[in-house]
N, C-alpha and C. Protein backbone atom coordinates (compact mmCIF):
# COMPACT_ATOMS: atom_id res chain seq x y z
N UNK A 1 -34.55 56.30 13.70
CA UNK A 1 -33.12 56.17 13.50
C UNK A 1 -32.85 55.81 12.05
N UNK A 2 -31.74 56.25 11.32
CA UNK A 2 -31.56 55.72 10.01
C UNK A 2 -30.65 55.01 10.27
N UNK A 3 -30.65 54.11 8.89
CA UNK A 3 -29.94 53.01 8.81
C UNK A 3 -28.24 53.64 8.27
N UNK A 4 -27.19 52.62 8.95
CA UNK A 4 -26.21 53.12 8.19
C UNK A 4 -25.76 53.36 6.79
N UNK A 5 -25.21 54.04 6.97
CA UNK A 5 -24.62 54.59 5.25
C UNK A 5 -23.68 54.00 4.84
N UNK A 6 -23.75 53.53 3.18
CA UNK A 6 -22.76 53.19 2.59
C UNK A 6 -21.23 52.78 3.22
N UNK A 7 -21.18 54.25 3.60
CA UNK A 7 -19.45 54.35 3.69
C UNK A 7 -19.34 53.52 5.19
N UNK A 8 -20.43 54.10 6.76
CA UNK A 8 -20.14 53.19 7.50
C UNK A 8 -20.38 51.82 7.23
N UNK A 9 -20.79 51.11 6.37
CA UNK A 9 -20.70 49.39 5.93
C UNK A 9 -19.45 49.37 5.76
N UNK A 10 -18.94 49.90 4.72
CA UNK A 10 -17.63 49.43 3.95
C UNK A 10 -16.57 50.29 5.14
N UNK A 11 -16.70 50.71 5.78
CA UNK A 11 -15.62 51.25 7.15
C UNK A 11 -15.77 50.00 8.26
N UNK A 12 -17.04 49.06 8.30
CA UNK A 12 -16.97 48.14 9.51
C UNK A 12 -16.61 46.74 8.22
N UNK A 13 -16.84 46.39 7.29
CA UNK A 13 -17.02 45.10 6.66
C UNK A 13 -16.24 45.52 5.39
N UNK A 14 -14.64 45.37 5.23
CA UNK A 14 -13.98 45.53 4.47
C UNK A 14 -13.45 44.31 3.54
N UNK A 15 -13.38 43.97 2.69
CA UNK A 15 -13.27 42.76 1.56
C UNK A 15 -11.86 42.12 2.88
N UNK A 16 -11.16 42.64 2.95
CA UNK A 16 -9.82 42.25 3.81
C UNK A 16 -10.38 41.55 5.22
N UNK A 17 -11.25 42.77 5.70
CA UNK A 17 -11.64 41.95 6.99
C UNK A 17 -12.62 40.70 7.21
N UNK A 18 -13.35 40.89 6.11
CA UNK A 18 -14.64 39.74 6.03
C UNK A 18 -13.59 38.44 5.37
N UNK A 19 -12.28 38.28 4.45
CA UNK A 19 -11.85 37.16 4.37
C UNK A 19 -10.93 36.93 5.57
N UNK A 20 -10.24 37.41 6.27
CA UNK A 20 -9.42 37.26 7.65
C UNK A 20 -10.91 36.26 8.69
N UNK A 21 -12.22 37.15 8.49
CA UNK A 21 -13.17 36.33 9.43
C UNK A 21 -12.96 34.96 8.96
N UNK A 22 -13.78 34.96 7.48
CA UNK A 22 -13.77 33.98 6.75
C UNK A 22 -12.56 32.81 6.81
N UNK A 23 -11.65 33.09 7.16
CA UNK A 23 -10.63 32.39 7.24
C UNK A 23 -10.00 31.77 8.67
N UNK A 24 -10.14 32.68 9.51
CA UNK A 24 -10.53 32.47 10.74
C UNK A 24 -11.08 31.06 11.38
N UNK A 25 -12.41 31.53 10.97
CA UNK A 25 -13.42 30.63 11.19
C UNK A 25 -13.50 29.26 10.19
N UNK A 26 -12.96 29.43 9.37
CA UNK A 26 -12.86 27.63 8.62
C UNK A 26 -11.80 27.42 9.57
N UNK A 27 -10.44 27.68 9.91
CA UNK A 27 -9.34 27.09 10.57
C UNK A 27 -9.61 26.66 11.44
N UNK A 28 -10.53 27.28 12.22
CA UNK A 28 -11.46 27.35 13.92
C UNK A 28 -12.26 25.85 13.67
N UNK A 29 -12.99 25.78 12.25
CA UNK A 29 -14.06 24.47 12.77
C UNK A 29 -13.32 23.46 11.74
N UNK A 30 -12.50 23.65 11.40
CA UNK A 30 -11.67 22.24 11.03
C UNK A 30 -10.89 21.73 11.98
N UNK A 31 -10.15 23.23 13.22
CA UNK A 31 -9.42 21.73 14.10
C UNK A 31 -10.44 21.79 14.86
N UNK A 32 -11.34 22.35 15.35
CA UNK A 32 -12.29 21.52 16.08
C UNK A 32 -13.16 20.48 15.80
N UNK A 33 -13.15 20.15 14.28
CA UNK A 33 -13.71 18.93 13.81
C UNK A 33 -12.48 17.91 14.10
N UNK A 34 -11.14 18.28 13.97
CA UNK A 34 -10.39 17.29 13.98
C UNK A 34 -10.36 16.99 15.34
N UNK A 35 -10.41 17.55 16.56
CA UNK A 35 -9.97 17.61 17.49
C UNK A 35 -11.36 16.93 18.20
N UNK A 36 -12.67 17.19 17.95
CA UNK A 36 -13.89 16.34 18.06
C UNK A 36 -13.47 14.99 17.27
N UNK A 37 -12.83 14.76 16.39
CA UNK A 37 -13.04 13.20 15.85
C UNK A 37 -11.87 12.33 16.48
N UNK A 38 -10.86 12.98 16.63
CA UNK A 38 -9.58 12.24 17.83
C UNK A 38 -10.28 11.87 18.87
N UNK A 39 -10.54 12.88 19.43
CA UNK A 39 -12.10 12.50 21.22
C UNK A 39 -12.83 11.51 20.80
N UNK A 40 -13.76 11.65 19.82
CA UNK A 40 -14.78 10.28 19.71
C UNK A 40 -14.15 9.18 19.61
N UNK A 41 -12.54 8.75 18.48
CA UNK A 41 -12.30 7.70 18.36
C UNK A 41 -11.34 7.06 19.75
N UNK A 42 -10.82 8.31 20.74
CA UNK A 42 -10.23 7.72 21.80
C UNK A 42 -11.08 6.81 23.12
N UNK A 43 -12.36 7.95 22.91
CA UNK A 43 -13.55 7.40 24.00
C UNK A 43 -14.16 6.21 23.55
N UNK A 44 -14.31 5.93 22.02
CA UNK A 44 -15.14 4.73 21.64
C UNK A 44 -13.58 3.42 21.19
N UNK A 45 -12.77 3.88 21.60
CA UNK A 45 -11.92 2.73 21.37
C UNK A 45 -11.84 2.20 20.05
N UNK A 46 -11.95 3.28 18.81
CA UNK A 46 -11.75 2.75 17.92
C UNK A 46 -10.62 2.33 17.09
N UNK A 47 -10.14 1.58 16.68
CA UNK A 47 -8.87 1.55 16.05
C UNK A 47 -8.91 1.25 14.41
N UNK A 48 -7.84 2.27 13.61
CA UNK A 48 -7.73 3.32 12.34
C UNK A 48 -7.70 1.41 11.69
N UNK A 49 -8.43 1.35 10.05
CA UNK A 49 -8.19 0.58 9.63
C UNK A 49 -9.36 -0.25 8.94
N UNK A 50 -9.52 -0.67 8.36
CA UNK A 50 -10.24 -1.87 7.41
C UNK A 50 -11.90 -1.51 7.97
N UNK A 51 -12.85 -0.83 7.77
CA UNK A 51 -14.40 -0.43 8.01
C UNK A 51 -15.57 -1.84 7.52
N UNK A 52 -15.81 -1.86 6.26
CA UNK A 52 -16.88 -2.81 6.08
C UNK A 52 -15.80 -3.57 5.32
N UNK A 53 -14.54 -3.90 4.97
CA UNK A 53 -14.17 -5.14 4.28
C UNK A 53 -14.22 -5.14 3.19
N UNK A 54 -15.11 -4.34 2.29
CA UNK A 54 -14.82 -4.39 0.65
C UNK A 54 -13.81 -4.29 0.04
N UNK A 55 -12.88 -3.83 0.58
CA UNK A 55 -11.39 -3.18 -0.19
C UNK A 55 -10.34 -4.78 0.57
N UNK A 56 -10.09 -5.26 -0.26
CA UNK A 56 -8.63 -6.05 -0.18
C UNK A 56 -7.64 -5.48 -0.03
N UNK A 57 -6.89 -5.48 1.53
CA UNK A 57 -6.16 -4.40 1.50
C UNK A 57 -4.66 -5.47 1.74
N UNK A 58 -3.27 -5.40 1.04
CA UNK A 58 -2.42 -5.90 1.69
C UNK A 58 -1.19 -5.18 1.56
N UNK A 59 -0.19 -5.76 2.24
CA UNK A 59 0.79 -4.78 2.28
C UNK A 59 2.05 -5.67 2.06
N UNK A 60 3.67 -4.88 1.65
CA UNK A 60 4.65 -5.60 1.31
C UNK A 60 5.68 -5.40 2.80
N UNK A 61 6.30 -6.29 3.24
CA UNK A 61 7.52 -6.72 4.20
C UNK A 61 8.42 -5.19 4.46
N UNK A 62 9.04 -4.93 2.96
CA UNK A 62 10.09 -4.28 2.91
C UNK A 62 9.93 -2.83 3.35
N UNK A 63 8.73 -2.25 3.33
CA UNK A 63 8.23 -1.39 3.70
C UNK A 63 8.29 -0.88 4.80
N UNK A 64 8.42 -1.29 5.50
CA UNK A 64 8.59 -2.15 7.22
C UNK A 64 9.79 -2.56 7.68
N UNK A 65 10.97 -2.23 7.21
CA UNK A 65 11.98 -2.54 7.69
C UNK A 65 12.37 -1.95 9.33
N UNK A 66 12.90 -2.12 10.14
CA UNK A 66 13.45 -3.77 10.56
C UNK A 66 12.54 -4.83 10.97
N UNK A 67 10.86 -4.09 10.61
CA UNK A 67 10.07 -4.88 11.89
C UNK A 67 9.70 -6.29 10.87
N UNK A 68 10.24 -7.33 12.30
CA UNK A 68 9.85 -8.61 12.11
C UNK A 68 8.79 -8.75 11.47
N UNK A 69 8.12 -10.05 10.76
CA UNK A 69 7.45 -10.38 10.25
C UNK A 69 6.22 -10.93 10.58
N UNK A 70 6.71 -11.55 12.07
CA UNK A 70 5.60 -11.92 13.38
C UNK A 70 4.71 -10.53 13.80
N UNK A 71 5.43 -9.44 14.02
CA UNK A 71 5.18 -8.10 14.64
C UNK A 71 4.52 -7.37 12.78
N UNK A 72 4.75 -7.48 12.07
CA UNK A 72 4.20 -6.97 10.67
C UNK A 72 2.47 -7.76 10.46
N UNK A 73 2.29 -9.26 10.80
CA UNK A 73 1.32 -9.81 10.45
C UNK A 73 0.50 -9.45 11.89
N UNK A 74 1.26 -9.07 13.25
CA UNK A 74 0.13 -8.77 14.08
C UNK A 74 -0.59 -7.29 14.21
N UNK A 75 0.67 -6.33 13.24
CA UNK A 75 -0.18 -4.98 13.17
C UNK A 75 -1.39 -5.09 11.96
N UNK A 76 -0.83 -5.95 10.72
CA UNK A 76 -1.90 -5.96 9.84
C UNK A 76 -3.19 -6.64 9.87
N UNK A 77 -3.55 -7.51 10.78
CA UNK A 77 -4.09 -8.29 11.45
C UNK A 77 -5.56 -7.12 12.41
N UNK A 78 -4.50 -6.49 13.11
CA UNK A 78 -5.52 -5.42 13.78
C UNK A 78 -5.88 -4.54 12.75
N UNK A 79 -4.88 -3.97 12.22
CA UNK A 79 -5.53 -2.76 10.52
C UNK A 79 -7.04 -3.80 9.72
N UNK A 80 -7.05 -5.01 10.08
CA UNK A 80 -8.08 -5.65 9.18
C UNK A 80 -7.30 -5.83 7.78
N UNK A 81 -6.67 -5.78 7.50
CA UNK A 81 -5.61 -6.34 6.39
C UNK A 81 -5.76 -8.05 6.08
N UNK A 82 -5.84 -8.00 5.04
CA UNK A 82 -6.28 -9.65 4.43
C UNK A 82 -4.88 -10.69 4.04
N UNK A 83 -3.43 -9.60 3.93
CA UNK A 83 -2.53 -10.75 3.17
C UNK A 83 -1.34 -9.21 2.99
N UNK A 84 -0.43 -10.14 3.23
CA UNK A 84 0.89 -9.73 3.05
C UNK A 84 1.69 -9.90 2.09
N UNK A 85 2.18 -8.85 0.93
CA UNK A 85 2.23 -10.21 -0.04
C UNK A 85 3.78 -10.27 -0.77
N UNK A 86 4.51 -10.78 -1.16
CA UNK A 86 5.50 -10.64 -2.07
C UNK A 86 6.77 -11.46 -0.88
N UNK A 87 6.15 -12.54 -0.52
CA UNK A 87 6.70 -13.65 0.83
C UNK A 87 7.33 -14.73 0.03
N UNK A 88 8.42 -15.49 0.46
CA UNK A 88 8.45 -16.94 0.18
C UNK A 88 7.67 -17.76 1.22
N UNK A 89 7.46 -19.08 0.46
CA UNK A 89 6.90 -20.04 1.32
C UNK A 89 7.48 -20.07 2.74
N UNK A 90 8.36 -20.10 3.32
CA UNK A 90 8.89 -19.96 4.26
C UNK A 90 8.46 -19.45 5.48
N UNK A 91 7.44 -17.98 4.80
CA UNK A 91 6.96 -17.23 5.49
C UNK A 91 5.50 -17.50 5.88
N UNK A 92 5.17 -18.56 4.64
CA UNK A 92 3.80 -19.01 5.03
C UNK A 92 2.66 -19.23 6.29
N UNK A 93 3.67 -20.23 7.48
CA UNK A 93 3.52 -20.13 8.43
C UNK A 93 2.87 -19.37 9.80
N UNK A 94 3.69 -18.64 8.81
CA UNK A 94 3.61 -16.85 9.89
C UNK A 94 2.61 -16.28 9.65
N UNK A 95 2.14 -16.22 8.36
CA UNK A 95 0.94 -15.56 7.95
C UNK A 95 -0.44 -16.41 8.08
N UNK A 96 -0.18 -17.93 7.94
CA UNK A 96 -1.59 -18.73 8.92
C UNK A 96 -2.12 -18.22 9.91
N UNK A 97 -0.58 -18.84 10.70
CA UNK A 97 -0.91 -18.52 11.94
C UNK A 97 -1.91 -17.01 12.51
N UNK A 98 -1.62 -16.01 11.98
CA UNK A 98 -2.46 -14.93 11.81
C UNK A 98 -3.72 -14.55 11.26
N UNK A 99 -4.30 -15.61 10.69
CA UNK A 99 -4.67 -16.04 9.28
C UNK A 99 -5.38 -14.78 8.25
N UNK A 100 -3.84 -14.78 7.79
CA UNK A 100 -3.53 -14.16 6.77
C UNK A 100 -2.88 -14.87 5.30
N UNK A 101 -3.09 -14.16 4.35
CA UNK A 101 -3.04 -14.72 3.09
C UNK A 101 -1.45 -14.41 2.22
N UNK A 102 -1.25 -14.66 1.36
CA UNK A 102 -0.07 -14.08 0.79
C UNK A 102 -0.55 -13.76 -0.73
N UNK A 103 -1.19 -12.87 -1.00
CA UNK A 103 -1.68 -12.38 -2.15
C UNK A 103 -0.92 -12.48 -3.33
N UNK A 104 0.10 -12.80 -3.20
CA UNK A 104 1.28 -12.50 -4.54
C UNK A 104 2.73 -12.87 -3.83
N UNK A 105 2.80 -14.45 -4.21
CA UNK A 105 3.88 -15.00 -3.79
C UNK A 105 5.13 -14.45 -4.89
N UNK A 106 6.55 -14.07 -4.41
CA UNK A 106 7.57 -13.43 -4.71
C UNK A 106 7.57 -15.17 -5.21
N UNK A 107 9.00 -14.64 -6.10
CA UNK A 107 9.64 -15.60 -7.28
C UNK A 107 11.19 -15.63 -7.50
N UNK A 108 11.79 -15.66 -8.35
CA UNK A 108 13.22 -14.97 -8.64
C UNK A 108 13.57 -14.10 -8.50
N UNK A 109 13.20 -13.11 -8.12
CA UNK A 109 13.31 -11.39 -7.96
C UNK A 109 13.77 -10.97 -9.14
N UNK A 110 14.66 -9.42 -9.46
CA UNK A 110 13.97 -8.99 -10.70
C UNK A 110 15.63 -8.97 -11.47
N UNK A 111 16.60 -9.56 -10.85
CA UNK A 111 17.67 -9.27 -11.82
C UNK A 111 17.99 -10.62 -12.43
N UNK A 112 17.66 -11.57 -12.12
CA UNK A 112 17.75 -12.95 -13.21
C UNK A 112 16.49 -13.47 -13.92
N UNK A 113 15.97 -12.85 -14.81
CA UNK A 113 14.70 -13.44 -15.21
C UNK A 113 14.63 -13.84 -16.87
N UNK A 114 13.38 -14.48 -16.80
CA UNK A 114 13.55 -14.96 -18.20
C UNK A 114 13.45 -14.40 -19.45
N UNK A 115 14.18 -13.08 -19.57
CA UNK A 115 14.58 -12.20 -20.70
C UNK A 115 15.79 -13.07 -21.30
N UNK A 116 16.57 -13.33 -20.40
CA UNK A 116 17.84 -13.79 -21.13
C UNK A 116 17.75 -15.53 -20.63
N UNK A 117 18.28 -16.63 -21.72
CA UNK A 117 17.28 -17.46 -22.17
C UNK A 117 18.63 -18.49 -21.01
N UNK A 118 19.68 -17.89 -20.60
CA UNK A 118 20.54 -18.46 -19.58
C UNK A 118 20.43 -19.17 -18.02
N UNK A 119 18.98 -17.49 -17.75
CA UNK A 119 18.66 -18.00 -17.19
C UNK A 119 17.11 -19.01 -16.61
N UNK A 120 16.77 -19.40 -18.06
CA UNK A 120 15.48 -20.39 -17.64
C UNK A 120 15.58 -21.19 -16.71
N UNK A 121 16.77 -22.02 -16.79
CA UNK A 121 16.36 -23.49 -15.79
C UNK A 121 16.10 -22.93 -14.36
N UNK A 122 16.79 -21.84 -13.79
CA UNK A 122 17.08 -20.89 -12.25
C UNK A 122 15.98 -20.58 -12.13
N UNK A 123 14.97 -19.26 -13.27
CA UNK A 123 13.54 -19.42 -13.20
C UNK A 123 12.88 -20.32 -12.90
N UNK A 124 12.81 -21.11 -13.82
CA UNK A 124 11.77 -22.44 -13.96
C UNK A 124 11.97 -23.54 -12.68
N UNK A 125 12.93 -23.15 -11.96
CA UNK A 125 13.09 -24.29 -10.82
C UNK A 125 12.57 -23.36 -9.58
N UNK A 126 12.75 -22.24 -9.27
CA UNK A 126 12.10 -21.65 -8.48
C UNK A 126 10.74 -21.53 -8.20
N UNK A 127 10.36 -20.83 -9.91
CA UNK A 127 9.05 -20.76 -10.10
C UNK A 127 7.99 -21.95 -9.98
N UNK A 128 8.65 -23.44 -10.22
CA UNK A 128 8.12 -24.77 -10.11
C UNK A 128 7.55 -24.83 -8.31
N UNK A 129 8.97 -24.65 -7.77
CA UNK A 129 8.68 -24.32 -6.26
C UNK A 129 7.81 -23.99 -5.55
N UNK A 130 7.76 -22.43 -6.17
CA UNK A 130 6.75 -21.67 -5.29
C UNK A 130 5.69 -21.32 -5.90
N UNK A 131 5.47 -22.26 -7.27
CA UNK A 131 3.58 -22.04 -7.86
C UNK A 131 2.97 -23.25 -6.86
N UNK A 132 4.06 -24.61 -6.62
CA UNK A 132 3.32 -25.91 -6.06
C UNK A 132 2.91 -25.20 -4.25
N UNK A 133 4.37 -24.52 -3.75
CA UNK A 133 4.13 -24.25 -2.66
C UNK A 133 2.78 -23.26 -2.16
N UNK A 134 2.30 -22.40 -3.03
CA UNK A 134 1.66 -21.63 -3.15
C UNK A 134 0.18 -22.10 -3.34
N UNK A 135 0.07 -23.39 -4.04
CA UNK A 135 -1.23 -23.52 -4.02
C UNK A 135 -1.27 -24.93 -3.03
N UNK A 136 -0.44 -25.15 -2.76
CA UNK A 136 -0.62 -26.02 -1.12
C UNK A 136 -1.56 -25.01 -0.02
N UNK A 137 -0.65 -23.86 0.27
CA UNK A 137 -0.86 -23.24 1.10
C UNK A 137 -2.68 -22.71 0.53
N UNK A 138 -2.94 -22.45 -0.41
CA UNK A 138 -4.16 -22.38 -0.81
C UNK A 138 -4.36 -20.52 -1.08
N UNK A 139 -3.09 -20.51 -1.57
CA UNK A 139 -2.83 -18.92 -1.89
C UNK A 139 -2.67 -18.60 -3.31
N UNK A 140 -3.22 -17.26 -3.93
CA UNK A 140 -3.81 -17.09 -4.67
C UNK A 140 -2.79 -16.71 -6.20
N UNK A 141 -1.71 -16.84 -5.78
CA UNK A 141 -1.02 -15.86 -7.31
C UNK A 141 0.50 -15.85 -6.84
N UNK A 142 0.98 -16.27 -7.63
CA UNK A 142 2.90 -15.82 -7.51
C UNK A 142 3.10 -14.96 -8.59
N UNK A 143 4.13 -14.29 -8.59
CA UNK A 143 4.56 -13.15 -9.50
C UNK A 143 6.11 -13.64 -10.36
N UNK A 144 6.23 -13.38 -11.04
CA UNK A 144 7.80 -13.44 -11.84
C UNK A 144 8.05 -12.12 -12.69
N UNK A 145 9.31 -11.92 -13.21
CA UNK A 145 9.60 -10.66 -13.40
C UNK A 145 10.31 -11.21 -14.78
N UNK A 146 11.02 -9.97 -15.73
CA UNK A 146 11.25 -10.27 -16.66
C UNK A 146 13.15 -10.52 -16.47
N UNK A 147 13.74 -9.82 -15.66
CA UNK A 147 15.01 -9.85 -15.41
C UNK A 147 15.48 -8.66 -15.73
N UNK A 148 16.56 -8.01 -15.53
CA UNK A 148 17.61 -7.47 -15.99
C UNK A 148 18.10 -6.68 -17.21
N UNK A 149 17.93 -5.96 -17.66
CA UNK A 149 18.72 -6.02 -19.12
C UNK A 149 20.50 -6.30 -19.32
N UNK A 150 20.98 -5.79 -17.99
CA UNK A 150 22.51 -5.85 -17.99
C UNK A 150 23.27 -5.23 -19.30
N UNK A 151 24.21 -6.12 -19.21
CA UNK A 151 24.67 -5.59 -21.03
C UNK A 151 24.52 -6.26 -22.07
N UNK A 152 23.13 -6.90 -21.93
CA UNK A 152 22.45 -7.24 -23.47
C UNK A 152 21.70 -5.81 -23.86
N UNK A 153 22.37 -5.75 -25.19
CA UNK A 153 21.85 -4.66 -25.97
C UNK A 153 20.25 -5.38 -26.59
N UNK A 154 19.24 -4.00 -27.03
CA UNK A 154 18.03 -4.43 -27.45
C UNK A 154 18.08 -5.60 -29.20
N UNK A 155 19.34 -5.24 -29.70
CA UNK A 155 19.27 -6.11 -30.63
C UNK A 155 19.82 -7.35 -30.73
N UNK A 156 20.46 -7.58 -29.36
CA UNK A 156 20.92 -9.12 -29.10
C UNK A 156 20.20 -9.28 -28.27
N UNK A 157 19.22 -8.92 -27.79
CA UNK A 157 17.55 -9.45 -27.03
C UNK A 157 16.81 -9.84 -28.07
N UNK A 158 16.88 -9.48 -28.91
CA UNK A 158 15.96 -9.62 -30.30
C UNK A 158 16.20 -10.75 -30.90
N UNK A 159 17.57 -10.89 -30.77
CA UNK A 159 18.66 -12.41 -31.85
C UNK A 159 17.87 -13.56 -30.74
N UNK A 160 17.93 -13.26 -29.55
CA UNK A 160 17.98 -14.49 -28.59
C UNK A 160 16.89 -15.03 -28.62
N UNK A 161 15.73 -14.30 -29.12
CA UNK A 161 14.45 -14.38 -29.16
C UNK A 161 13.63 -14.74 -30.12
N UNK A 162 14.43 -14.40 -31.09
CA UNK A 162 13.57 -14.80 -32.80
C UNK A 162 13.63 -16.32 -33.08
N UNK A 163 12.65 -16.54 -33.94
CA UNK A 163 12.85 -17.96 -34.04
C UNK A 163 13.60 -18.02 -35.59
N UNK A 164 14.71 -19.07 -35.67
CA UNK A 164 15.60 -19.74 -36.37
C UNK A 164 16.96 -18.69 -36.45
């Protein structure tokens, strides 16, 4: 018997039809990889989230709106999540109790800050607050912001700032 000819190859295995296979068949064993790794993690009860712990993982409140803060520290809690962060002391509590951390205690927030020299004492009494409250709790870092620009222009930021 002879082997086929040229032309019957390129009449059964056409550049068009061999990428349609080609294409085919990746679509075919990717959802069946996906669809094998949903099965394994439903049968082994695994739940999505935090593996060996190297990565510090935390997350912010607002993100999460409307969900409570009780219900926020018990999903991050199961994710393996270490700290919630950008909290007042207030919230401290909540995040023990879970024991969870507050990675980056919130401050004045970002439209009164100490750019404009009016408002230091508002800074500085907050910030007094929640650096003491913060290392009570035995938590690691508070944040402050610069403020606002409003309608201070960059060269009466400059006057307010220079010395004499």
């Amino acid at each position: 018997m002879n082997p086929p000819s040229r032309d019957d190859q390129n009449a059964r295995y056409s550049r068009r039809s061999m990428l349609a296979a080609g294409v085919a068949g990746a679509v075919g064993g990717a959802c069946a990889t996906s669809l094998n790794s949903v099965a394994k993690a439903e049968e082994a009860k695994v739940a999505p989230g935090v593996k060996n712990g190297r990565i510090n993982q935390s997350i912010v409140p607002w993100c999460f709106k409307p969900m409570s803060l009780e219900d926020l520290c018990g999903h991050a809690t199961r994710l393996g999540m270490k700290s919630i962060e950008l909290l007042q002391p207030k919230d401290f509590p909540t995040l023990k109790k879970h024991g969870l951390v507050c990675a980056l205690t919130s401050s004045h927030g970002f439209v009164k800050g100490w750019n404009d020299p009016a408002n230091h004492d508002y800074c500085r009494e907050i910030m007094t607050k929640n650096i003491n409250a913060t290392a009570d709790a035995n938590f690691p870092a508070i944040i402050t912001f610069s403020g606002m620009q409003n309608e201070l222009t960059d060269e009466e930021g400059k006057k307010k700032w220079s010395p004499g």
